[in-house]
Protein backbone atom coordinates (compact mmCIF):
# COMPACT_ATOMS: atom_id res chain seq x y z
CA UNK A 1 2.08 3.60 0.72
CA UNK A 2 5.67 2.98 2.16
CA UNK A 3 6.29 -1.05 2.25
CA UNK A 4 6.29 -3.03 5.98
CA UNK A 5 9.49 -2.82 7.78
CA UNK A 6 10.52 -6.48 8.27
CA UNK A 7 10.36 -6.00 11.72
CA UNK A 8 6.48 -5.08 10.97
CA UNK A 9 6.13 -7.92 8.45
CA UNK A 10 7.24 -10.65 9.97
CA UNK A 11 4.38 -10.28 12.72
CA UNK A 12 2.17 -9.77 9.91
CA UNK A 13 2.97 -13.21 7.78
CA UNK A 14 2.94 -14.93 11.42
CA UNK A 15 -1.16 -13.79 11.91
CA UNK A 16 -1.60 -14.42 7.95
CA UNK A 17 -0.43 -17.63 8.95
CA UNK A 18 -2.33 -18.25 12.07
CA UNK A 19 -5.83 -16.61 10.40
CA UNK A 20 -5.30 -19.08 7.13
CA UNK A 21 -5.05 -22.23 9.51
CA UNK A 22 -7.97 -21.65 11.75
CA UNK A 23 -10.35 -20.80 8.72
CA UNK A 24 -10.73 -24.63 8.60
CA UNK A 25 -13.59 -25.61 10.62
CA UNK A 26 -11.61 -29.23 11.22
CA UNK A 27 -8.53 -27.07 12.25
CA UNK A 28 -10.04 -25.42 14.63
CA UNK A 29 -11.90 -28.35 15.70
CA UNK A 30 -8.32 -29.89 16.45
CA UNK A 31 -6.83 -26.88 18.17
CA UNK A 32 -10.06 -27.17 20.73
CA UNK A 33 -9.14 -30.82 21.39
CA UNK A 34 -5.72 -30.26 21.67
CA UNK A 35 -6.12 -27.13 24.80
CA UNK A 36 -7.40 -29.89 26.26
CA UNK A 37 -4.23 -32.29 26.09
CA UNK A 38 -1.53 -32.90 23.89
CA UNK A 39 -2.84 -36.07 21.62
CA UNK A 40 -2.08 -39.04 19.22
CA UNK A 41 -2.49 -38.38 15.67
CA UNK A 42 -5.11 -41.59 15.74
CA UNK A 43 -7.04 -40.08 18.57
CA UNK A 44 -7.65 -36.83 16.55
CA UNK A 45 -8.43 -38.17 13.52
CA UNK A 46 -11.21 -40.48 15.53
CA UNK A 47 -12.14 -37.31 17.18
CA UNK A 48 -12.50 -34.89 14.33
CA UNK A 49 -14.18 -37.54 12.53
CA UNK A 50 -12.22 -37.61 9.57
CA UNK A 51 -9.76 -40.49 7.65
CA UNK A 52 -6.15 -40.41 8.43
CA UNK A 53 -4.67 -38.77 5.24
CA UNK A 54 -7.35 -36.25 5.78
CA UNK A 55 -6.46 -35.25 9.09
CA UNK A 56 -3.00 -35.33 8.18
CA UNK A 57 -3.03 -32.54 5.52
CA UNK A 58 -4.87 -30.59 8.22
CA UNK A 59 -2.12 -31.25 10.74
CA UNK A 60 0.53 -30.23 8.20
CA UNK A 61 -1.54 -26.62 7.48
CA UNK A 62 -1.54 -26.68 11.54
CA UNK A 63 2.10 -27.41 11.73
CA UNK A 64 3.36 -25.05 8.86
CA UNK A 65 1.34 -22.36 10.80
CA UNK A 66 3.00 -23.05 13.64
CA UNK A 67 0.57 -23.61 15.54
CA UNK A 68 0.81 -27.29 16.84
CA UNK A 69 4.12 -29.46 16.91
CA UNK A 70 4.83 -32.88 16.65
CA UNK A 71 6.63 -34.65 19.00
CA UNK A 72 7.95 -38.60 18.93
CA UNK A 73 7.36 -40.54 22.24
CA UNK A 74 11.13 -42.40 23.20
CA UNK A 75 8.99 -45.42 23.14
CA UNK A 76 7.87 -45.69 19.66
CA UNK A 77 9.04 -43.04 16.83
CA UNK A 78 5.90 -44.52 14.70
CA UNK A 79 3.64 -42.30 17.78
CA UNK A 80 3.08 -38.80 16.61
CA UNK A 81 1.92 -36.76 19.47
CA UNK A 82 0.70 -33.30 19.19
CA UNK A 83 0.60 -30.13 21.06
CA UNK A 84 -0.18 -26.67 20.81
CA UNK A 85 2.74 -23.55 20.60
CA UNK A 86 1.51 -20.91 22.53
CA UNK A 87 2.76 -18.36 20.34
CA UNK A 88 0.58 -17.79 17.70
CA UNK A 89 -2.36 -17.12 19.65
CA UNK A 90 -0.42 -14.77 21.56
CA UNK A 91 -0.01 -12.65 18.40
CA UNK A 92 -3.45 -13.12 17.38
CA UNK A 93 -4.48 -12.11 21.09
CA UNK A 94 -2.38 -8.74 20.60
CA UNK A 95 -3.60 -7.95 16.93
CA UNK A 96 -7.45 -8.50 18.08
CA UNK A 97 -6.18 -6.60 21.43
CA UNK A 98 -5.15 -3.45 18.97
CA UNK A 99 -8.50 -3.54 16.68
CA UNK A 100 -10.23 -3.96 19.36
CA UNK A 101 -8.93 -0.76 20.74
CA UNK A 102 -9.01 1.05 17.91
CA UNK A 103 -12.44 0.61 17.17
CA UNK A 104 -13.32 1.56 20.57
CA UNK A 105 -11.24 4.87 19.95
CA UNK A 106 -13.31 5.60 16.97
CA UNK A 107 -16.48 4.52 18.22
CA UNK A 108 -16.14 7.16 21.38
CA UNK A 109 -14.66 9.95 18.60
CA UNK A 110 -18.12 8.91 16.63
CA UNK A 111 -20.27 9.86 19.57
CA UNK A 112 -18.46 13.01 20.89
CA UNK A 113 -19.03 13.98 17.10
CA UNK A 114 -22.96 13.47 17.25
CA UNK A 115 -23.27 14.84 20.33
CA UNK A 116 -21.15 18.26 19.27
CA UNK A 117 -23.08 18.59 16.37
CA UNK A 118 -26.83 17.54 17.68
């Protein structure tokens, strides 16, 4: 098997990435209330139900992913506000996009198969 090109891999690591950080039920509990509106780290922790240092190791898998980002209000620097990068889920959208037609390629090879040969 010849290895990725990096122009191959780097796609790849990006949806190993993306897949990894929505496994988490609480992840993808905070990417749901984030389409909604970009939100304080507070709010989401009250949200998800879950302590502060909690949510924050989620945020940080969320972040890392790239995902989310964090952003400062000029008010206060102490504010964390987060919001989602559309990115991600626009690779995810093309991978599932690709399977998706694959399988629909080999699903209609499948039946003209059976039917030849019935």
């Amino acid at each position: 098997m010849k290895p990725a090109r990096s122009s191959e891999a780097r796609p790849a690591r990006s949806l190993d990435r993306t897949l990894a950080a929505l496994a988490d039920p609480h992840r993808r509990q905070v990417i749901e209330l984030l389409r909604e509106r970009p939100r304080r780290a507070g709010e989401l922790a009250a949200a998800v139900g879950l302590a502060p240092p909690a949510l924050s190791r989620h945020l940080g898998k969320l972040k890392a992913s790239g995902l989310i980002e964090e952003s400062h209000p000029a008010f206060d620097a102490r504010v964390r506000i987060y919001s989602l990068r559309p990115e991600p889920m626009a690779t995810l959208k093309i991978w599932l996009e690709r399977t998706e037609q694959l399988w629909a390629e080999q699903l209609a090879a499948f039946k003209a198969h059976v039917e030849r040969h019935s």
